[in-house]
PDB file of N, CA and C in Angstrom:
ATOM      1  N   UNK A   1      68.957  69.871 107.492  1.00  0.00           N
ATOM      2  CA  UNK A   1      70.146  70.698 107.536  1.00  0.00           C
ATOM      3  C   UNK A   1      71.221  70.050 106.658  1.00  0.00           C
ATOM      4  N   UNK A   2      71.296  71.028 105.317  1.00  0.00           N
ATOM      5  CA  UNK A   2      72.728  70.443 104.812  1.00  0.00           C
ATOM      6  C   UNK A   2      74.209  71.498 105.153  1.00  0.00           C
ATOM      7  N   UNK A   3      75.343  70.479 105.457  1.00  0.00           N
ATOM      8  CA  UNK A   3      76.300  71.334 105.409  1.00  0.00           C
ATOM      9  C   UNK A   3      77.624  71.047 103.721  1.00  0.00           C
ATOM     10  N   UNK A   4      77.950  72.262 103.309  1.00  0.00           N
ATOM     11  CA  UNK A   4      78.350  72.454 101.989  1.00  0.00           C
ATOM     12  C   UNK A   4      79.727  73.180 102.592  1.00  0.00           C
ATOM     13  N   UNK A   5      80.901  72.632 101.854  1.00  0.00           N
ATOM     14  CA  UNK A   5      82.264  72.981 102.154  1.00  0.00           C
ATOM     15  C   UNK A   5      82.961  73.173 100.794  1.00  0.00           C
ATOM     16  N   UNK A   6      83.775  74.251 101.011  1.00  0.00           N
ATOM     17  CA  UNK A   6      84.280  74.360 100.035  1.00  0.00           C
ATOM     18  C   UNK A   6      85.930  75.235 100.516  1.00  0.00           C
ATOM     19  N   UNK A   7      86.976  74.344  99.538  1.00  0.00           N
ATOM     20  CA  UNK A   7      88.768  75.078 100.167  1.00  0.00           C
ATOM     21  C   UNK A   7      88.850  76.419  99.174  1.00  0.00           C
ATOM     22  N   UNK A   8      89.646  76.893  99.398  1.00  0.00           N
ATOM     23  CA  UNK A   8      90.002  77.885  98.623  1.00  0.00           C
ATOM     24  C   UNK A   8      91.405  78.472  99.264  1.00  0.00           C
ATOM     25  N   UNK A   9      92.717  78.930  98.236  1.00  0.00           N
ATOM     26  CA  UNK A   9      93.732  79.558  98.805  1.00  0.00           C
ATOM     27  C   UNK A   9      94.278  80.560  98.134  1.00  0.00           C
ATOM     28  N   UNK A  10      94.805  81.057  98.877  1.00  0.00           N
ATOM     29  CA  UNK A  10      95.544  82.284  98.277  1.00  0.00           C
ATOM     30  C   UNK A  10      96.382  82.856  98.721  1.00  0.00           C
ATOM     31  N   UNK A  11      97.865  84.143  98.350  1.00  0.00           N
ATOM     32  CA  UNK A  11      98.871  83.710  99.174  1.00  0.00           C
ATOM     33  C   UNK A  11      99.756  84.357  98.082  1.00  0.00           C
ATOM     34  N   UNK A  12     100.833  84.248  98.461  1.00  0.00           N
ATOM     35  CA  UNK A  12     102.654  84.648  97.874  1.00  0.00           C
ATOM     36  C   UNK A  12     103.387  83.579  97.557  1.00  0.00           C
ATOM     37  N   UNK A  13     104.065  83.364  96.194  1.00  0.00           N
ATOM     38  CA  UNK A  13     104.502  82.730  95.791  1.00  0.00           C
ATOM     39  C   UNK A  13     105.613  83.050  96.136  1.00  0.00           C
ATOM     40  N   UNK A  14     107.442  82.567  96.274  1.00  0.00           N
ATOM     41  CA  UNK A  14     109.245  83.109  95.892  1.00  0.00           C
ATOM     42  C   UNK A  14     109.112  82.551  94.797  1.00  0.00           C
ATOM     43  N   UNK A  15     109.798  83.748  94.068  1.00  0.00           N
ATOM     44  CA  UNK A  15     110.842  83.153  92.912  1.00  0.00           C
ATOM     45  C   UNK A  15     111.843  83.879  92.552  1.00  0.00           C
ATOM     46  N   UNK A  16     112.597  82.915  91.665  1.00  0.00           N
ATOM     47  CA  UNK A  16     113.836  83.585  91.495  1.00  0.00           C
ATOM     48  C   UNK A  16     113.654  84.696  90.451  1.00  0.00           C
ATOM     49  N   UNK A  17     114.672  85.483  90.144  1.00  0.00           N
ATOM     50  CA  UNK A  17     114.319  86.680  89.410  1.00  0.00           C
ATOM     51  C   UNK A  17     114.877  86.306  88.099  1.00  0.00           C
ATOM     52  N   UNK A  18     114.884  87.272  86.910  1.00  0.00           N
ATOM     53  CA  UNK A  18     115.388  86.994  85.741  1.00  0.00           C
ATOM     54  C   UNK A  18     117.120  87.517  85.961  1.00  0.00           C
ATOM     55  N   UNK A  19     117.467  88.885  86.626  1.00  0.00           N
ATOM     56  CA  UNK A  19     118.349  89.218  87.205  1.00  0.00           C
ATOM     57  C   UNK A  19     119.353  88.866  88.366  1.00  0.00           C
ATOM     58  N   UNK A  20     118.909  87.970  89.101  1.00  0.00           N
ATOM     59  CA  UNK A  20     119.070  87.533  90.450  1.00  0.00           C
ATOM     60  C   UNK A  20     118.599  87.750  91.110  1.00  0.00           C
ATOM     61  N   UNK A  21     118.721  87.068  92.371  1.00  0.00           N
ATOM     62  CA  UNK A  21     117.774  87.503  93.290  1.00  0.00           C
ATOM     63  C   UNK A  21     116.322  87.017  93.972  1.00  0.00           C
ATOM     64  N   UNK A  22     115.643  87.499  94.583  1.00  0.00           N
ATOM     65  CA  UNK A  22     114.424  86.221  95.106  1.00  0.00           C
ATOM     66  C   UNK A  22     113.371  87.192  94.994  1.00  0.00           C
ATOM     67  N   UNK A  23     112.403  87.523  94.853  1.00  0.00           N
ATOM     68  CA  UNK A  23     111.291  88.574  95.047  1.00  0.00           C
ATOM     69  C   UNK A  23     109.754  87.627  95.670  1.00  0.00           C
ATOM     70  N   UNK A  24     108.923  88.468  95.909  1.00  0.00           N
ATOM     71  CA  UNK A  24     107.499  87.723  96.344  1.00  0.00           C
ATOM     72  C   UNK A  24     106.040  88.038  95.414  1.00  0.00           C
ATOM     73  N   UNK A  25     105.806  87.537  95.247  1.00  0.00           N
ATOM     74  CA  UNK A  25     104.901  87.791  93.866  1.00  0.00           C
ATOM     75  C   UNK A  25     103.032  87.527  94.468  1.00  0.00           C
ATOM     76  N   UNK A  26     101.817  87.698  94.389  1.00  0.00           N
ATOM     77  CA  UNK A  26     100.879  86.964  94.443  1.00  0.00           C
ATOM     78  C   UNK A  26     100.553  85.516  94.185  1.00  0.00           C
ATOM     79  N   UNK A  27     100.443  84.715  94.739  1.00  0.00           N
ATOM     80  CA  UNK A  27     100.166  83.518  94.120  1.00  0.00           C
ATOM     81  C   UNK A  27      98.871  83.331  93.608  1.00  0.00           C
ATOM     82  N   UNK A  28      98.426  82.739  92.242  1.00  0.00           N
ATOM     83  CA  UNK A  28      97.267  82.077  91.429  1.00  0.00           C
ATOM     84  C   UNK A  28      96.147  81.701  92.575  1.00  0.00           C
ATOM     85  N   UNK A  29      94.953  82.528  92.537  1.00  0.00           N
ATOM     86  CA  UNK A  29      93.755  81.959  93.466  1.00  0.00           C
ATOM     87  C   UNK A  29      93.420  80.243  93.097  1.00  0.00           C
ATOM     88  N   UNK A  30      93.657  79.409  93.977  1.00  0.00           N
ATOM     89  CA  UNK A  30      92.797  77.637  93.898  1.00  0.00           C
ATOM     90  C   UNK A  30      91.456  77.732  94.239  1.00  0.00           C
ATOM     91  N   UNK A  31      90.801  76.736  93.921  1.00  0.00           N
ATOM     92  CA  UNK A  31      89.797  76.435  94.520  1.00  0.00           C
ATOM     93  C   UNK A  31      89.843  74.941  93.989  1.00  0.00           C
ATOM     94  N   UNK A  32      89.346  73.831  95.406  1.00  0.00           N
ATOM     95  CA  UNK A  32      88.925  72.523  95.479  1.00  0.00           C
ATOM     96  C   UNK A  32      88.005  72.154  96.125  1.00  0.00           C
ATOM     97  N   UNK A  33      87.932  70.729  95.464  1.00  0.00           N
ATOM     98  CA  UNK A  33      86.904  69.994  96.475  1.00  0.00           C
ATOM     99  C   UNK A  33      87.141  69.599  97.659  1.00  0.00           C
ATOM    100  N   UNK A  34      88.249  69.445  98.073  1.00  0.00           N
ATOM    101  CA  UNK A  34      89.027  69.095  99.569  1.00  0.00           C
ATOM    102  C   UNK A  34      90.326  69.674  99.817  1.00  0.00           C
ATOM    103  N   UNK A  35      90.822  69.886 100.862  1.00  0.00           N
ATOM    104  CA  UNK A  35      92.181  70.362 101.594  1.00  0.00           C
ATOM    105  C   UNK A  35      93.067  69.315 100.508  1.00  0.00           C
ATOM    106  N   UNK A  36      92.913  68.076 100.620  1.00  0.00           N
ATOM    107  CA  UNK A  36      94.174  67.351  99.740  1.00  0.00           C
ATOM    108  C   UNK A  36      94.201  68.122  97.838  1.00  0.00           C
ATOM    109  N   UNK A  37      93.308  67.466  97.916  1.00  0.00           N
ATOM    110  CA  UNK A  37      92.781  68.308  96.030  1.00  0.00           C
ATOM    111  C   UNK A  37      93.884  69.343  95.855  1.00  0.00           C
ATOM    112  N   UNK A  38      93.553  70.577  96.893  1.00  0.00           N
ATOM    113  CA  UNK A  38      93.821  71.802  96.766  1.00  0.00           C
ATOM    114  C   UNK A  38      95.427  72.010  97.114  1.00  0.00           C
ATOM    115  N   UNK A  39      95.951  70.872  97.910  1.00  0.00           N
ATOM    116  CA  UNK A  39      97.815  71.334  97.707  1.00  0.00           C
ATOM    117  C   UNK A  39      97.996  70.623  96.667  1.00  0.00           C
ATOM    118  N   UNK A  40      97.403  69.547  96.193  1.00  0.00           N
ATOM    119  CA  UNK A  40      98.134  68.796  94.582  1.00  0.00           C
ATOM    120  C   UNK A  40      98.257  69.591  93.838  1.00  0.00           C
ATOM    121  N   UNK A  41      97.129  70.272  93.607  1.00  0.00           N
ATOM    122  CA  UNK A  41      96.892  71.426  92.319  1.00  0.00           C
ATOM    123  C   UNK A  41      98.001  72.557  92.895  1.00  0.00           C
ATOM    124  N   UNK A  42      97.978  72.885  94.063  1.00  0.00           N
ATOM    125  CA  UNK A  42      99.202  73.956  94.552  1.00  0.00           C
ATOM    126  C   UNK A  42     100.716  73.147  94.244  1.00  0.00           C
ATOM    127  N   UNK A  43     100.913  72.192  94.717  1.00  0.00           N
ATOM    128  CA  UNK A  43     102.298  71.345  94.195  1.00  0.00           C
ATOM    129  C   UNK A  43     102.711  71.884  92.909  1.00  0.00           C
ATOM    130  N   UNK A  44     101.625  70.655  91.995  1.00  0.00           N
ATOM    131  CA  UNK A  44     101.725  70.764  90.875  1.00  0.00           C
ATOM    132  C   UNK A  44     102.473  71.784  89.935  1.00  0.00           C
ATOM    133  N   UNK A  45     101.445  73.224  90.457  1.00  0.00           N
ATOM    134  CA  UNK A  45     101.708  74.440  89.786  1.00  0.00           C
ATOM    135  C   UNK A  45     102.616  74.992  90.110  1.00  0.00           C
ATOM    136  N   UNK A  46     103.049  74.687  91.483  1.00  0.00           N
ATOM    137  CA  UNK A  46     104.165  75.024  91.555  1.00  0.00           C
ATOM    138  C   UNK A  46     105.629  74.697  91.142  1.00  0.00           C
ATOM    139  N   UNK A  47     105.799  73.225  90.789  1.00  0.00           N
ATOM    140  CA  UNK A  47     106.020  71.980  90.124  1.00  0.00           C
ATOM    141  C   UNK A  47     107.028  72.851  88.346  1.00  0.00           C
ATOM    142  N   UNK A  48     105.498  73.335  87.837  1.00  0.00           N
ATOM    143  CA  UNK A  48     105.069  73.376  86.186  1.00  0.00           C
ATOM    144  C   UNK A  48     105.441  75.039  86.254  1.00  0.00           C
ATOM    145  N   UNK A  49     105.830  75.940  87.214  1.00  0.00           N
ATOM    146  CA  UNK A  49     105.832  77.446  87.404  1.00  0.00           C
ATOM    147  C   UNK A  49     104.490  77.913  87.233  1.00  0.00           C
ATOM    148  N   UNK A  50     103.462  77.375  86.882  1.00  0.00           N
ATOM    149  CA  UNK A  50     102.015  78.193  86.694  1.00  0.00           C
ATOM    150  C   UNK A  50     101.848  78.748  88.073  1.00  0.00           C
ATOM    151  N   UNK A  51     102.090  78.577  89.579  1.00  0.00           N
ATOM    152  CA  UNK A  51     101.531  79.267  90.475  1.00  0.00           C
ATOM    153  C   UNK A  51     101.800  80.329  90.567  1.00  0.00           C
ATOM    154  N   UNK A  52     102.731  81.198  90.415  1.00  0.00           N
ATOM    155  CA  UNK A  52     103.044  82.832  90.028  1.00  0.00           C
ATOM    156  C   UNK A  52     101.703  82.800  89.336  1.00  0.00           C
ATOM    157  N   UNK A  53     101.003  84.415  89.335  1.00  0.00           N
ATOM    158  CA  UNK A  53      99.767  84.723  88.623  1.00  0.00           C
ATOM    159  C   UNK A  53      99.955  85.821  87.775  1.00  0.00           C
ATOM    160  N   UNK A  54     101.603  85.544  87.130  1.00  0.00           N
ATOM    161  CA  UNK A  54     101.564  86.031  86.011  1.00  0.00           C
ATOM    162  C   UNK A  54     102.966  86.912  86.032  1.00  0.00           C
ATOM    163  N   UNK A  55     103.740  86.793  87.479  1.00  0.00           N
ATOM    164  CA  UNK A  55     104.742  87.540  87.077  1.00  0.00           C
ATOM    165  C   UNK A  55     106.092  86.901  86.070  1.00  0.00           C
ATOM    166  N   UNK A  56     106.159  85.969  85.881  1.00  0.00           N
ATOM    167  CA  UNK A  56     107.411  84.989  84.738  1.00  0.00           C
ATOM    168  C   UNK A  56     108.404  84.975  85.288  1.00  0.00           C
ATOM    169  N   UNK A  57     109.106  84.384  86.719  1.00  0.00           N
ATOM    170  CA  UNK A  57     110.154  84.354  87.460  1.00  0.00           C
ATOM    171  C   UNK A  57     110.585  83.454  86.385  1.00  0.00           C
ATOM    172  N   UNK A  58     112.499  83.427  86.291  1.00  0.00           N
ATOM    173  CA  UNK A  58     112.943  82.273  86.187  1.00  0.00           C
ATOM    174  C   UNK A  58     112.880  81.014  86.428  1.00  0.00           C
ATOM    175  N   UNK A  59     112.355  81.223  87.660  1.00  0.00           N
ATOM    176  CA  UNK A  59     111.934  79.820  88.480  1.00  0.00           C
ATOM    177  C   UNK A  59     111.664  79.775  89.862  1.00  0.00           C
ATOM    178  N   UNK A  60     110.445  79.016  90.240  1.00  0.00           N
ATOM    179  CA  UNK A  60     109.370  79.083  91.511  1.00  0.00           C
ATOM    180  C   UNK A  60     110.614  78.154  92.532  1.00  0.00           C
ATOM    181  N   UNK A  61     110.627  78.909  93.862  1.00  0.00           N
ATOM    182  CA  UNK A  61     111.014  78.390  94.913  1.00  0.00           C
ATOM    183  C   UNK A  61     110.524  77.866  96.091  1.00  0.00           C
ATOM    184  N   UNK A  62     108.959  78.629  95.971  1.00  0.00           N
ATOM    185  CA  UNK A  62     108.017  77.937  97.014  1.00  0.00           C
ATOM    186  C   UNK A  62     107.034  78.839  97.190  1.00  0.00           C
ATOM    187  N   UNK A  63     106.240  78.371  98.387  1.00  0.00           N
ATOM    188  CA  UNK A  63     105.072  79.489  98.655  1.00  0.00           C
ATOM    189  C   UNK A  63     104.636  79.715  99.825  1.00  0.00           C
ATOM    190  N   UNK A  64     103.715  80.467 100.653  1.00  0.00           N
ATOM    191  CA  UNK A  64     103.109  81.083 101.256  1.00  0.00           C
ATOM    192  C   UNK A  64     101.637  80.479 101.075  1.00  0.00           C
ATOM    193  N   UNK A  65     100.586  79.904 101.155  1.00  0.00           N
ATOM    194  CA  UNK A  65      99.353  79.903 101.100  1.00  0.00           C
ATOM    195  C   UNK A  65      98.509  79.805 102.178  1.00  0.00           C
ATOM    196  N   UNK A  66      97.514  80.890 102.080  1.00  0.00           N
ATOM    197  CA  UNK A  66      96.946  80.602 103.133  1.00  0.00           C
ATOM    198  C   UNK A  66      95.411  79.929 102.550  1.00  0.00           C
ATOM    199  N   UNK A  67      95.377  78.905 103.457  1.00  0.00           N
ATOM    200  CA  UNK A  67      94.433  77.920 102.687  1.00  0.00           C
ATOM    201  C   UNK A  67      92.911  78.385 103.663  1.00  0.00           C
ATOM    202  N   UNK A  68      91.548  78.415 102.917  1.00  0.00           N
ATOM    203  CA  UNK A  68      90.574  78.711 103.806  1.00  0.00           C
ATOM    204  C   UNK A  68      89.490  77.666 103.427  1.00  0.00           C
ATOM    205  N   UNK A  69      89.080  77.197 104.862  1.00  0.00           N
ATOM    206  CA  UNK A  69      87.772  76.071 104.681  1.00  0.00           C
ATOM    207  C   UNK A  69      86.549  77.223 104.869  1.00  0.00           C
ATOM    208  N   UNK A  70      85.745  77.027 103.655  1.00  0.00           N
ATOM    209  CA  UNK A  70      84.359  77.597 103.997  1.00  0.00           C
ATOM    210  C   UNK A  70      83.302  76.851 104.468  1.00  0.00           C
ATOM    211  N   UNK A  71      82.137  76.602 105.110  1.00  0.00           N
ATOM    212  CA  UNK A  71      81.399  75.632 105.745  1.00  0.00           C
ATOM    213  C   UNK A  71      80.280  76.669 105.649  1.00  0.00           C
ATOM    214  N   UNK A  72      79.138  76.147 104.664  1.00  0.00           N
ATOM    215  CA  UNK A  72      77.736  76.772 105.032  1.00  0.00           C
ATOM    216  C   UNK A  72      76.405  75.759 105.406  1.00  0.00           C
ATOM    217  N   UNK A  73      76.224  76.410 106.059  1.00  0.00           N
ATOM    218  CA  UNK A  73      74.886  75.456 106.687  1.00  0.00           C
ATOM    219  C   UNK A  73      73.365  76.345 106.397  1.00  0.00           C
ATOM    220  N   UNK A  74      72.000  75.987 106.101  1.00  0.00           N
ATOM    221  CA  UNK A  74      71.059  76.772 105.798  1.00  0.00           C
ATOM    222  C   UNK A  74      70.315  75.924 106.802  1.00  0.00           C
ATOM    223  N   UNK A  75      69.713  76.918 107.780  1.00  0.00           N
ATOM    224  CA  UNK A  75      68.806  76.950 108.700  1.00  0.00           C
ATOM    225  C   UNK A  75      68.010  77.583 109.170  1.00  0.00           C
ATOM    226  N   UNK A  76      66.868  77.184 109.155  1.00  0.00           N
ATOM    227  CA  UNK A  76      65.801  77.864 109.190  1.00  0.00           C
ATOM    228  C   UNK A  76      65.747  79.072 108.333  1.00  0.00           C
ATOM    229  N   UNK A  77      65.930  78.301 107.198  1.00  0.00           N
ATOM    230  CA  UNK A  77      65.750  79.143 105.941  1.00  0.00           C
ATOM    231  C   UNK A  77      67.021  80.953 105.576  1.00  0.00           C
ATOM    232  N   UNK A  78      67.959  80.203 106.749  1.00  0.00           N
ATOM    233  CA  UNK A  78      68.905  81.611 107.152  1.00  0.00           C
ATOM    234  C   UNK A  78      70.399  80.556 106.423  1.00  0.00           C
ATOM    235  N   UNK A  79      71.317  81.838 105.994  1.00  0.00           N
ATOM    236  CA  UNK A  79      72.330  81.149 105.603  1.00  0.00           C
ATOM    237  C   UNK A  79      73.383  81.174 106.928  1.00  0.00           C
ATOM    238  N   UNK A  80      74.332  80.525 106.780  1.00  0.00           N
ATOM    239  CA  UNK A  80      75.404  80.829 108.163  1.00  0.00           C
ATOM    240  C   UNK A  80      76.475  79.659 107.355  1.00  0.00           C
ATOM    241  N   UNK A  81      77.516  80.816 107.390  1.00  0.00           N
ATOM    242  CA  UNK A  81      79.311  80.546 107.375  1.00  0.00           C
ATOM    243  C   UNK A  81      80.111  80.379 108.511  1.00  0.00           C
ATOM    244  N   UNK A  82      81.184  79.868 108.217  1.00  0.00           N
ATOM    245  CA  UNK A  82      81.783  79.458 109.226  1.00  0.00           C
ATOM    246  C   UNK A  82      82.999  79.333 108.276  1.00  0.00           C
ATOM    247  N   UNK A  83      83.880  80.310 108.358  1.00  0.00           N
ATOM    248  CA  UNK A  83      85.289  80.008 107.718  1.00  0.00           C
ATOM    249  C   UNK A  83      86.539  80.002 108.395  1.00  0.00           C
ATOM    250  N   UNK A  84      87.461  79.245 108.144  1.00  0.00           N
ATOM    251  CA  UNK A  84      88.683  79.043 109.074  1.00  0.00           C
ATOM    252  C   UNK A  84      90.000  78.849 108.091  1.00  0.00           C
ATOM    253  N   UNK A  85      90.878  79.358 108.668  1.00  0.00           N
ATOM    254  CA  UNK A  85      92.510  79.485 107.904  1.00  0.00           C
ATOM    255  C   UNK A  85      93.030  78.833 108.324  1.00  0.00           C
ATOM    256  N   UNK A  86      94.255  78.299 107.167  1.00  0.00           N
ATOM    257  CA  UNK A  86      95.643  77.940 107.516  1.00  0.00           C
ATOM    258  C   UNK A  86      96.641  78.210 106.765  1.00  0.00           C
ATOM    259  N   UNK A  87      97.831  78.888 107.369  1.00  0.00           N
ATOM    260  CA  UNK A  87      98.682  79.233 106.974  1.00  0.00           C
ATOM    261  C   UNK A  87      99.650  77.726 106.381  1.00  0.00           C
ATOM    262  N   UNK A  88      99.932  77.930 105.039  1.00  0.00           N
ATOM    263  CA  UNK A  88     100.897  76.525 105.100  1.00  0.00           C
ATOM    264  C   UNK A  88     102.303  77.108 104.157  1.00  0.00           C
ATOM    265  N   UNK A  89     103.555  75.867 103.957  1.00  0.00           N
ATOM    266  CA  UNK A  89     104.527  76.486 103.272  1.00  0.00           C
ATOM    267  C   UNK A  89     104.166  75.348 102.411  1.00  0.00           C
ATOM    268  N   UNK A  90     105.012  75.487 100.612  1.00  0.00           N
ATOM    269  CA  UNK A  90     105.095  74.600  99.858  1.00  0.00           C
ATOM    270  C   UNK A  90     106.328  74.668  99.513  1.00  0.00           C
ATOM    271  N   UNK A  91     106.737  73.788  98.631  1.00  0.00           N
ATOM    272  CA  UNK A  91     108.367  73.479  98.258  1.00  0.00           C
ATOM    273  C   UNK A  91     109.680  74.201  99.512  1.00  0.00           C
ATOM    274  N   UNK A  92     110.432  73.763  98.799  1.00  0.00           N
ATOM    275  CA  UNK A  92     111.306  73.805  99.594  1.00  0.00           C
ATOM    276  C   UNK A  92     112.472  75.096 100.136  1.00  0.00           C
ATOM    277  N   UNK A  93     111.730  75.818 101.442  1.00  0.00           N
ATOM    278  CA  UNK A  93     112.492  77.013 101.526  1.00  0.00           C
ATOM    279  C   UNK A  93     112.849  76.763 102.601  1.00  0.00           C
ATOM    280  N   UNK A  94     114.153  78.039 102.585  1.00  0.00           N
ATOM    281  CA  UNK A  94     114.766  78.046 103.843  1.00  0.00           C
ATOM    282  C   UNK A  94     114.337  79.016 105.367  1.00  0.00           C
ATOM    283  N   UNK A  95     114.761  78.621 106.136  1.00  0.00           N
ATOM    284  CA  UNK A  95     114.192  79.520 107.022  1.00  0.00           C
ATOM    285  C   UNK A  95     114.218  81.156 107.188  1.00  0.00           C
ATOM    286  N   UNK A  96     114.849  81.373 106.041  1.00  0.00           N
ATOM    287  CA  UNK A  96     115.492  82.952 105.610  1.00  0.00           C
ATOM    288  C   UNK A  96     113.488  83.633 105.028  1.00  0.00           C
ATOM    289  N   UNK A  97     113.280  82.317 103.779  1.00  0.00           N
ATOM    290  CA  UNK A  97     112.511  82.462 102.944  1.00  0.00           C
ATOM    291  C   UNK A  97     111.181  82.249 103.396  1.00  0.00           C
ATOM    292  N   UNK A  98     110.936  81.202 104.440  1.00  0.00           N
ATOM    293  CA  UNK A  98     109.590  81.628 105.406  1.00  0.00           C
ATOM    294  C   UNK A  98     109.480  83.026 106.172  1.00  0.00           C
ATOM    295  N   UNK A  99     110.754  83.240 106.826  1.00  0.00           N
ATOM    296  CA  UNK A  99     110.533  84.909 107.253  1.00  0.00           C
ATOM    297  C   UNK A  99     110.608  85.579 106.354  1.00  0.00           C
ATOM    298  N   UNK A 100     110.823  86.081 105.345  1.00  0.00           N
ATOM    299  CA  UNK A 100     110.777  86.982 104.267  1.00  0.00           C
ATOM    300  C   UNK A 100     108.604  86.882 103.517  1.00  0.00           C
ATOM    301  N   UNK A 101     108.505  85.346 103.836  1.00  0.00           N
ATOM    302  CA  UNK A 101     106.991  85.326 102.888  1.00  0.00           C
ATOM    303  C   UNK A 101     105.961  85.331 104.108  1.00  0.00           C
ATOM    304  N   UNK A 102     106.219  85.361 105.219  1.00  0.00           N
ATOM    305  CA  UNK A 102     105.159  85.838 106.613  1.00  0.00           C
ATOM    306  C   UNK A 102     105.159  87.284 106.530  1.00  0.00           C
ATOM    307  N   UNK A 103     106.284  87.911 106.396  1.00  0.00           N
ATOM    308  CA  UNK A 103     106.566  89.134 106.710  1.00  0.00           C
ATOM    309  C   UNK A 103     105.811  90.298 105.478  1.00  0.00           C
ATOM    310  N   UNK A 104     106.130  90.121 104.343  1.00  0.00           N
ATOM    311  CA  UNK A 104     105.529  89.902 103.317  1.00  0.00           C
ATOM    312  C   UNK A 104     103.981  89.831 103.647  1.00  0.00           C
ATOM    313  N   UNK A 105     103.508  89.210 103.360  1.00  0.00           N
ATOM    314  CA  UNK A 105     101.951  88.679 103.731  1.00  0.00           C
ATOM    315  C   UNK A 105     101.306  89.358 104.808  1.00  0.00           C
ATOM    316  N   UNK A 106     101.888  89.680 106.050  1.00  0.00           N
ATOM    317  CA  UNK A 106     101.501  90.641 106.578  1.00  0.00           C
ATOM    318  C   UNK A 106     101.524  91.726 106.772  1.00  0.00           C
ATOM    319  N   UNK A 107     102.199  92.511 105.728  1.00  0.00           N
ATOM    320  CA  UNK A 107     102.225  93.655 105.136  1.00  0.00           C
ATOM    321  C   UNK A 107     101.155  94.140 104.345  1.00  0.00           C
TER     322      UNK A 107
END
């Protein structure tokens, strides 16, 4: 029995607008080799503005990701998943801007 894991996230980026203002955008699909891997590369991009997936805010304020562990195991020649979430925040928002990107997201 091998077990094979793999992160993956995805999620709503804030940013600021070219006009003013804050809007919620898709955030850039990750994929890593581990939970840590996968917020550096989320930091980062968020960091560099690459985590927007393409809308060109003035500038990134934070995010929404919901991060997912996949876990497959092959047994008895059968496949079987096992996937689990977590909701996380990145950079630095206010409590205005977590309710606005939950609310959001579950829409």
């Amino acid at each position: 029995m091998q077990l094979i894991t793999t992160f993956s996230a995805k999620g709503l980026v804030l940013g600021q607008l070219w006009g003013g203002g804050k809007a919620a955008y898709p955030a850039a699909k990750l994929e890593g080799p581990n939970r840590a891997a996968l917020l550096i590369e989320a930091e980062t991009r968020l960091a560099n503005g690459s985590l927007d997936s393409g809308m060109g805010f003035e500038s990134l304020c934070g995010a929404l990701l919901e991060i997912g562990q996949s876990t497959f195991v092959t047994l008895n020649g059968k496949l079987f998943v096992n996937i689990e979430f977590e909701n996380i925040f990145i950079g630095p928002l206010s409590e205005q801007d977590k309710d606005f990107l939950e609310t959001v997201l579950d829409n």
